[in-house]
PDB file of N, CA and C in Angstrom:
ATOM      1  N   UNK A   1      56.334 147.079  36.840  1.00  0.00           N
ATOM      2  CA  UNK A   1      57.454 146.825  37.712  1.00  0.00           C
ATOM      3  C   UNK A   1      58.713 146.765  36.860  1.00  0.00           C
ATOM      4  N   UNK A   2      59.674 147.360  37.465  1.00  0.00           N
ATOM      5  CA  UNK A   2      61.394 147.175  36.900  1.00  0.00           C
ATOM      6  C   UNK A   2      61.841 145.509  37.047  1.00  0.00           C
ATOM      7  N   UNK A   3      61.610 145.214  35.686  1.00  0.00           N
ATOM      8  CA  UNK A   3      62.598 143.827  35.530  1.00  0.00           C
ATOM      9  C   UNK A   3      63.949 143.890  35.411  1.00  0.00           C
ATOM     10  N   UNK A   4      64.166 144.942  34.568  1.00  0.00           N
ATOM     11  CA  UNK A   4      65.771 145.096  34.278  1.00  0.00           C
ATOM     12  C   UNK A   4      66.423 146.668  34.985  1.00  0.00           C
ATOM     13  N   UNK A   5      66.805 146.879  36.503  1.00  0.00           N
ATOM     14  CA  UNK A   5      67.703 147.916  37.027  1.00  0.00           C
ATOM     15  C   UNK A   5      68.441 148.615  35.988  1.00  0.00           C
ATOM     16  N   UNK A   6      69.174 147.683  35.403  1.00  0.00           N
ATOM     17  CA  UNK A   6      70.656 148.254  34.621  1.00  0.00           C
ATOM     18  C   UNK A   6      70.323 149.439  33.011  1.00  0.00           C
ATOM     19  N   UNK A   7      69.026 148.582  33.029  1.00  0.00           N
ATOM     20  CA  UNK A   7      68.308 149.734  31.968  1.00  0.00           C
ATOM     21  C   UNK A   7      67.265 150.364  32.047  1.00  0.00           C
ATOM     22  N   UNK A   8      66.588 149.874  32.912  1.00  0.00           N
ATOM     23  CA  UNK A   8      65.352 150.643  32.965  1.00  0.00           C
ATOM     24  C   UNK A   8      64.447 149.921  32.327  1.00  0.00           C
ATOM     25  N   UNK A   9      63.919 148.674  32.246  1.00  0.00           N
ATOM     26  CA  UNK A   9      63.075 148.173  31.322  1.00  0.00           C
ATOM     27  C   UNK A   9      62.344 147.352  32.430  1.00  0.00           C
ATOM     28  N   UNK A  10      60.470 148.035  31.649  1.00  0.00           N
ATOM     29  CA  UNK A  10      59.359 147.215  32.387  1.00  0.00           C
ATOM     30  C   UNK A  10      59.086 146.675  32.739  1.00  0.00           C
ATOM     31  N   UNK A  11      58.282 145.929  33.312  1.00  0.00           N
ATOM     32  CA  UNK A  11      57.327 144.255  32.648  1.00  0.00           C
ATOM     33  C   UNK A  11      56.355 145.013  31.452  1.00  0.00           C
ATOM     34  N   UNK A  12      55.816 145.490  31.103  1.00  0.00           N
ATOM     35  CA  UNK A  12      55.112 146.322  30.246  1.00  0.00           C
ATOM     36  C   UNK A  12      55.861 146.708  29.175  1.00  0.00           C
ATOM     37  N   UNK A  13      57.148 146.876  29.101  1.00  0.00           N
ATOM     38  CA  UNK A  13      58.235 147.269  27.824  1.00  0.00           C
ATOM     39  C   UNK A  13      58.016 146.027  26.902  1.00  0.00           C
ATOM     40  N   UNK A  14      58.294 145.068  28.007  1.00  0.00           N
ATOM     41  CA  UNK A  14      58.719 143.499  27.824  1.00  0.00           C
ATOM     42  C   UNK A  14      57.482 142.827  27.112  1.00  0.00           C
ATOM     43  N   UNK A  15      56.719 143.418  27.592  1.00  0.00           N
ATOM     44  CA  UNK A  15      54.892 142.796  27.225  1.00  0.00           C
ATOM     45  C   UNK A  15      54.696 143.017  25.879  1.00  0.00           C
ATOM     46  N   UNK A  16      54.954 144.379  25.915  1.00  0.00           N
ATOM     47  CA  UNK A  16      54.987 145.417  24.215  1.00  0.00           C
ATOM     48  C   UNK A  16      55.415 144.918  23.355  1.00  0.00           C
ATOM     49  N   UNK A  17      56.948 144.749  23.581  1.00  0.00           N
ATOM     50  CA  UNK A  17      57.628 143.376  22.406  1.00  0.00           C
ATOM     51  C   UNK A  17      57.261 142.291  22.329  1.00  0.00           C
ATOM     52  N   UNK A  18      56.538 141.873  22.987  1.00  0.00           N
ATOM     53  CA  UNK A  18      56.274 140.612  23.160  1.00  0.00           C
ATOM     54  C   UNK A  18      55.228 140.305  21.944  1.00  0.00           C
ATOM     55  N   UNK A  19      54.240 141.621  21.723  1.00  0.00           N
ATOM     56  CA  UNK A  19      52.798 141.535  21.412  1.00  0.00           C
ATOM     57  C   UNK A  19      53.391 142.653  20.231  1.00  0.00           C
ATOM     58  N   UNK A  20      54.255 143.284  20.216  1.00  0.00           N
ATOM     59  CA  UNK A  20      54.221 144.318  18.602  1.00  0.00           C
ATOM     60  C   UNK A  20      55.604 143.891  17.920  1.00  0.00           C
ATOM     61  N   UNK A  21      56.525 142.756  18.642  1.00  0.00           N
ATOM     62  CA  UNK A  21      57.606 142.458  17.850  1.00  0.00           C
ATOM     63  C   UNK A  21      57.675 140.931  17.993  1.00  0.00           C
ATOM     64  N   UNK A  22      56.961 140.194  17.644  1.00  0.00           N
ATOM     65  CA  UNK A  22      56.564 138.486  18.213  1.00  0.00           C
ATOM     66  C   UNK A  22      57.912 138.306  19.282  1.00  0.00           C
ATOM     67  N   UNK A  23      58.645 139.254  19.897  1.00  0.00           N
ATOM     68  CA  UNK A  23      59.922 138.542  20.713  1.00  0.00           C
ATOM     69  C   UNK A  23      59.525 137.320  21.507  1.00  0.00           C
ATOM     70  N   UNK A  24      60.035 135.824  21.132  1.00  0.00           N
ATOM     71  CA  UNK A  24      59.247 135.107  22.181  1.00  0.00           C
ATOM     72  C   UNK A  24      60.141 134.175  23.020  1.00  0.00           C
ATOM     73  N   UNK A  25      61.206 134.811  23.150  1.00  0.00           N
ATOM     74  CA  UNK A  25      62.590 134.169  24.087  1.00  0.00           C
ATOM     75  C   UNK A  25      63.431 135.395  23.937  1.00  0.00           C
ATOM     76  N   UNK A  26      64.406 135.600  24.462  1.00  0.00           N
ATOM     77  CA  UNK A  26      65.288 136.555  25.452  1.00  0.00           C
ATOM     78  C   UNK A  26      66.302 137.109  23.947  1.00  0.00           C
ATOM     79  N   UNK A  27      66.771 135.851  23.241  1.00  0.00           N
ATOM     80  CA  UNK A  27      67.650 136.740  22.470  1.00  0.00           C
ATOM     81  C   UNK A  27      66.653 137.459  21.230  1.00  0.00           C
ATOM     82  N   UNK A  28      65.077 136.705  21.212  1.00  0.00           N
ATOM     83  CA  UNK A  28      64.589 138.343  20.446  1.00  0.00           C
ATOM     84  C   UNK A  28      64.688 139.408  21.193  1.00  0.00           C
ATOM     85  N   UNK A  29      64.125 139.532  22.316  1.00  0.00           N
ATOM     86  CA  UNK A  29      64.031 140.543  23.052  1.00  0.00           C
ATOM     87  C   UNK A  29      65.040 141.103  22.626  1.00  0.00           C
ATOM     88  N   UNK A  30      66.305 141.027  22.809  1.00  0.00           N
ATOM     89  CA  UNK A  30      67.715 142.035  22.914  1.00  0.00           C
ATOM     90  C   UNK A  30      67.744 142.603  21.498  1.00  0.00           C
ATOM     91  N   UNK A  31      67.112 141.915  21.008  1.00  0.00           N
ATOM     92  CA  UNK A  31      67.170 142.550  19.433  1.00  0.00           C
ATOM     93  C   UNK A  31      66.161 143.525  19.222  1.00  0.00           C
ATOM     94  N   UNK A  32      65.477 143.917  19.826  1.00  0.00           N
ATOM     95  CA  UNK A  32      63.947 144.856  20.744  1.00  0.00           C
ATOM     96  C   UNK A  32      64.971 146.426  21.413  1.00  0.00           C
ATOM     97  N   UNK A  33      65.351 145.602  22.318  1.00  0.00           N
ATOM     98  CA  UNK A  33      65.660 146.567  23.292  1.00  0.00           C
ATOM     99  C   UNK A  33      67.093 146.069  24.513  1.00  0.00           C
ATOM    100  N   UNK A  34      67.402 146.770  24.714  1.00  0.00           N
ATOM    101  CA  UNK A  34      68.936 146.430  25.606  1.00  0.00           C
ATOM    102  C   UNK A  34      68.052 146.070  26.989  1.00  0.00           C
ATOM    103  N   UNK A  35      68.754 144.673  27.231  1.00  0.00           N
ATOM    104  CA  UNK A  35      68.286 143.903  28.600  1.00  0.00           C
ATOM    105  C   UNK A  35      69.417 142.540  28.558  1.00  0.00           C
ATOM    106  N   UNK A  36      69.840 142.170  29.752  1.00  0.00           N
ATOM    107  CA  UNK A  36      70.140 140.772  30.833  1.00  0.00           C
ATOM    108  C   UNK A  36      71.626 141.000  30.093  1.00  0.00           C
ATOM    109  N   UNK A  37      72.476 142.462  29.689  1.00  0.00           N
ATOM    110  CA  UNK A  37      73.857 142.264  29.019  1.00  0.00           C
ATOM    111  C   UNK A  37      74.579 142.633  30.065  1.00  0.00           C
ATOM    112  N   UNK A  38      73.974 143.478  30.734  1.00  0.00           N
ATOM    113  CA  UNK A  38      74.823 144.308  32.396  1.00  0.00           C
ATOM    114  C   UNK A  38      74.996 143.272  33.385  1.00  0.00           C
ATOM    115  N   UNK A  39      74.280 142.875  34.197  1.00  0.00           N
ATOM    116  CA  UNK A  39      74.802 141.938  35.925  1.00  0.00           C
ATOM    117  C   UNK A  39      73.701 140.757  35.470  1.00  0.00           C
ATOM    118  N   UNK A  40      73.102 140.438  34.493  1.00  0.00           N
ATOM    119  CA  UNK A  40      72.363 139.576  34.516  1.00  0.00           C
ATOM    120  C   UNK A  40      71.163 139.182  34.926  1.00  0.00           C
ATOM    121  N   UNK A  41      70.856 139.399  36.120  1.00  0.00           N
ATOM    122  CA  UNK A  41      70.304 139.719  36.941  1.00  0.00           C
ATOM    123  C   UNK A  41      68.555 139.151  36.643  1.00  0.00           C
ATOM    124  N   UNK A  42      68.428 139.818  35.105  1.00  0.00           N
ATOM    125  CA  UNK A  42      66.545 140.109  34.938  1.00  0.00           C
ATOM    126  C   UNK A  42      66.629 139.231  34.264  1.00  0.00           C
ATOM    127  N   UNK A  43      67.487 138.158  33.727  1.00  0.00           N
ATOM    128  CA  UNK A  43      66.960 137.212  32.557  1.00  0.00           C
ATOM    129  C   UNK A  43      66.222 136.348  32.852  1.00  0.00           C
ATOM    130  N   UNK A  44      65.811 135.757  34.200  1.00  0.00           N
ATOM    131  CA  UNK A  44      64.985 134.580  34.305  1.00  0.00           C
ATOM    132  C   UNK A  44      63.336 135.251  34.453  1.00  0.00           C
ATOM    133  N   UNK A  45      63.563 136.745  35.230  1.00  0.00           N
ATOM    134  CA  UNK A  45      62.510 137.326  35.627  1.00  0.00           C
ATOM    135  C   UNK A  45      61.854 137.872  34.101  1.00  0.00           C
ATOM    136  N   UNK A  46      62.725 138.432  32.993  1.00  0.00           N
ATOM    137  CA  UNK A  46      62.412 138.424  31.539  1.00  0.00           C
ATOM    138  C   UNK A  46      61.636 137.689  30.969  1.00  0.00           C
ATOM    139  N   UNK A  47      61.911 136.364  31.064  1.00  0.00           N
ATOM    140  CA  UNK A  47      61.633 135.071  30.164  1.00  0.00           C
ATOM    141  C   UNK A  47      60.560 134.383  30.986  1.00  0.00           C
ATOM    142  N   UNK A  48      60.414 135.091  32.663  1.00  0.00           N
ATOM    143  CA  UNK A  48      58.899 134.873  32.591  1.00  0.00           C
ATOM    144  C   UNK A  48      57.959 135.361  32.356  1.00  0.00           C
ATOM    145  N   UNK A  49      58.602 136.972  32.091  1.00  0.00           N
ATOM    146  CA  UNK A  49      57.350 137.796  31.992  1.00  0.00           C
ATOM    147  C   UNK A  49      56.956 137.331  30.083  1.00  0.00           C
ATOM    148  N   UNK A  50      58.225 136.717  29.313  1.00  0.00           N
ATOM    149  CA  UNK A  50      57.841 136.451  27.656  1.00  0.00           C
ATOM    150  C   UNK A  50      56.756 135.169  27.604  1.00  0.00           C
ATOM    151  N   UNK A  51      56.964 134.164  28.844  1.00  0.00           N
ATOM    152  CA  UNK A  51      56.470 132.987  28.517  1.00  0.00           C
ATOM    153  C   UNK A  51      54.779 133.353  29.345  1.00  0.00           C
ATOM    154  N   UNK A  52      55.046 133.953  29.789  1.00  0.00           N
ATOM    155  CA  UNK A  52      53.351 134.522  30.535  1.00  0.00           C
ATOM    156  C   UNK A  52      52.295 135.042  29.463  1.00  0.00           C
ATOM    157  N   UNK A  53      53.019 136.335  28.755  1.00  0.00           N
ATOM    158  CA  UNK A  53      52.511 136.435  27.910  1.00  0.00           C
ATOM    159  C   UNK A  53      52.230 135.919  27.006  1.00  0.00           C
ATOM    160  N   UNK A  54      53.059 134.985  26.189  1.00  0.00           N
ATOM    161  CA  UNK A  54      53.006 134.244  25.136  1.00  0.00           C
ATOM    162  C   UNK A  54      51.298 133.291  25.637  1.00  0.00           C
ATOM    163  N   UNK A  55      51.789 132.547  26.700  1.00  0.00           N
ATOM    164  CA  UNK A  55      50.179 132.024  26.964  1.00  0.00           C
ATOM    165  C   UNK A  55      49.584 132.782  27.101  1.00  0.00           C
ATOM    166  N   UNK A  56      48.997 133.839  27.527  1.00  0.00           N
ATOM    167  CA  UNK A  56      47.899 134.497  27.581  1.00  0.00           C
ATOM    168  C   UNK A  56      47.632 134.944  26.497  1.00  0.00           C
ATOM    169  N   UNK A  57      47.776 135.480  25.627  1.00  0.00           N
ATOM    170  CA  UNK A  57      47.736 135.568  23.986  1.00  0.00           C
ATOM    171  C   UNK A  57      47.299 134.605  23.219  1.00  0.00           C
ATOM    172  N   UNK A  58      47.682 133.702  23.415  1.00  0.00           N
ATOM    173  CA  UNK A  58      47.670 131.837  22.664  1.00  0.00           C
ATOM    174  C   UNK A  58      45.822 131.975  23.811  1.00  0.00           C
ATOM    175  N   UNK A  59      45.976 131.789  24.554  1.00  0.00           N
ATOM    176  CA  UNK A  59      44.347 131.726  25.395  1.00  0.00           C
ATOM    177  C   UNK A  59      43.797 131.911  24.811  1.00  0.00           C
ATOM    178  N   UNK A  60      43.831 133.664  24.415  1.00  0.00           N
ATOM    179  CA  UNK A  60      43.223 134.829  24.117  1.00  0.00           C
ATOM    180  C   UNK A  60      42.776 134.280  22.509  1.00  0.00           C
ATOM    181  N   UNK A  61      43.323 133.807  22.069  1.00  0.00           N
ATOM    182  CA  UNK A  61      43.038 133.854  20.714  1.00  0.00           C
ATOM    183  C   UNK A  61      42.516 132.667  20.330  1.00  0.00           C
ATOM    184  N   UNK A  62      42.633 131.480  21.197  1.00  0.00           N
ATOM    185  CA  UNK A  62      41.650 130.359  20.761  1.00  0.00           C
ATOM    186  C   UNK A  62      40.297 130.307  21.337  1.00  0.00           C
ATOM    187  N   UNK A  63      40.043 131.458  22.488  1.00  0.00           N
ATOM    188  CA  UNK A  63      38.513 131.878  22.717  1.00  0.00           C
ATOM    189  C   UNK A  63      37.958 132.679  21.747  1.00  0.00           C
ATOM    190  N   UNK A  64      38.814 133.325  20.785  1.00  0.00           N
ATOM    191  CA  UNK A  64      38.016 134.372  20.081  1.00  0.00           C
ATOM    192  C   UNK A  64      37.500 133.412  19.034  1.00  0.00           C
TER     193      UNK A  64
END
């Protein structure tokens, strides 16, 4: 799904950095990829898709 209109960015873009660039709050992200600088708009919907992942990863890795 389109989190960010103004650029074109995933939930899956967002996931990617999340998991191949540790981005784990919004101003890594921007340092990733251009997002929440245009109407604002995706930053809360951003920072849930960072904090979702972040737990599921953290899960993921104290079952292994």
């Amino acid at each position: 799904m389109y989190v960010c209109m103004c650029y074109g960015v995933t939930d899956k873009a967002i996931i990617q950095a999340v998991e191949k660039h540790g981005a784990g709050n919004l101003r890594e992200l921007r340092e990733v990829m251009d997002i929440g600088s245009q109407c604002g708009k995706c930053i809360s919907m951003a920072q849930q898709v960072i904090d979702s992942t972040i737990i599921d990863e953290s899960l993921f890795r104290e079952v292994c």
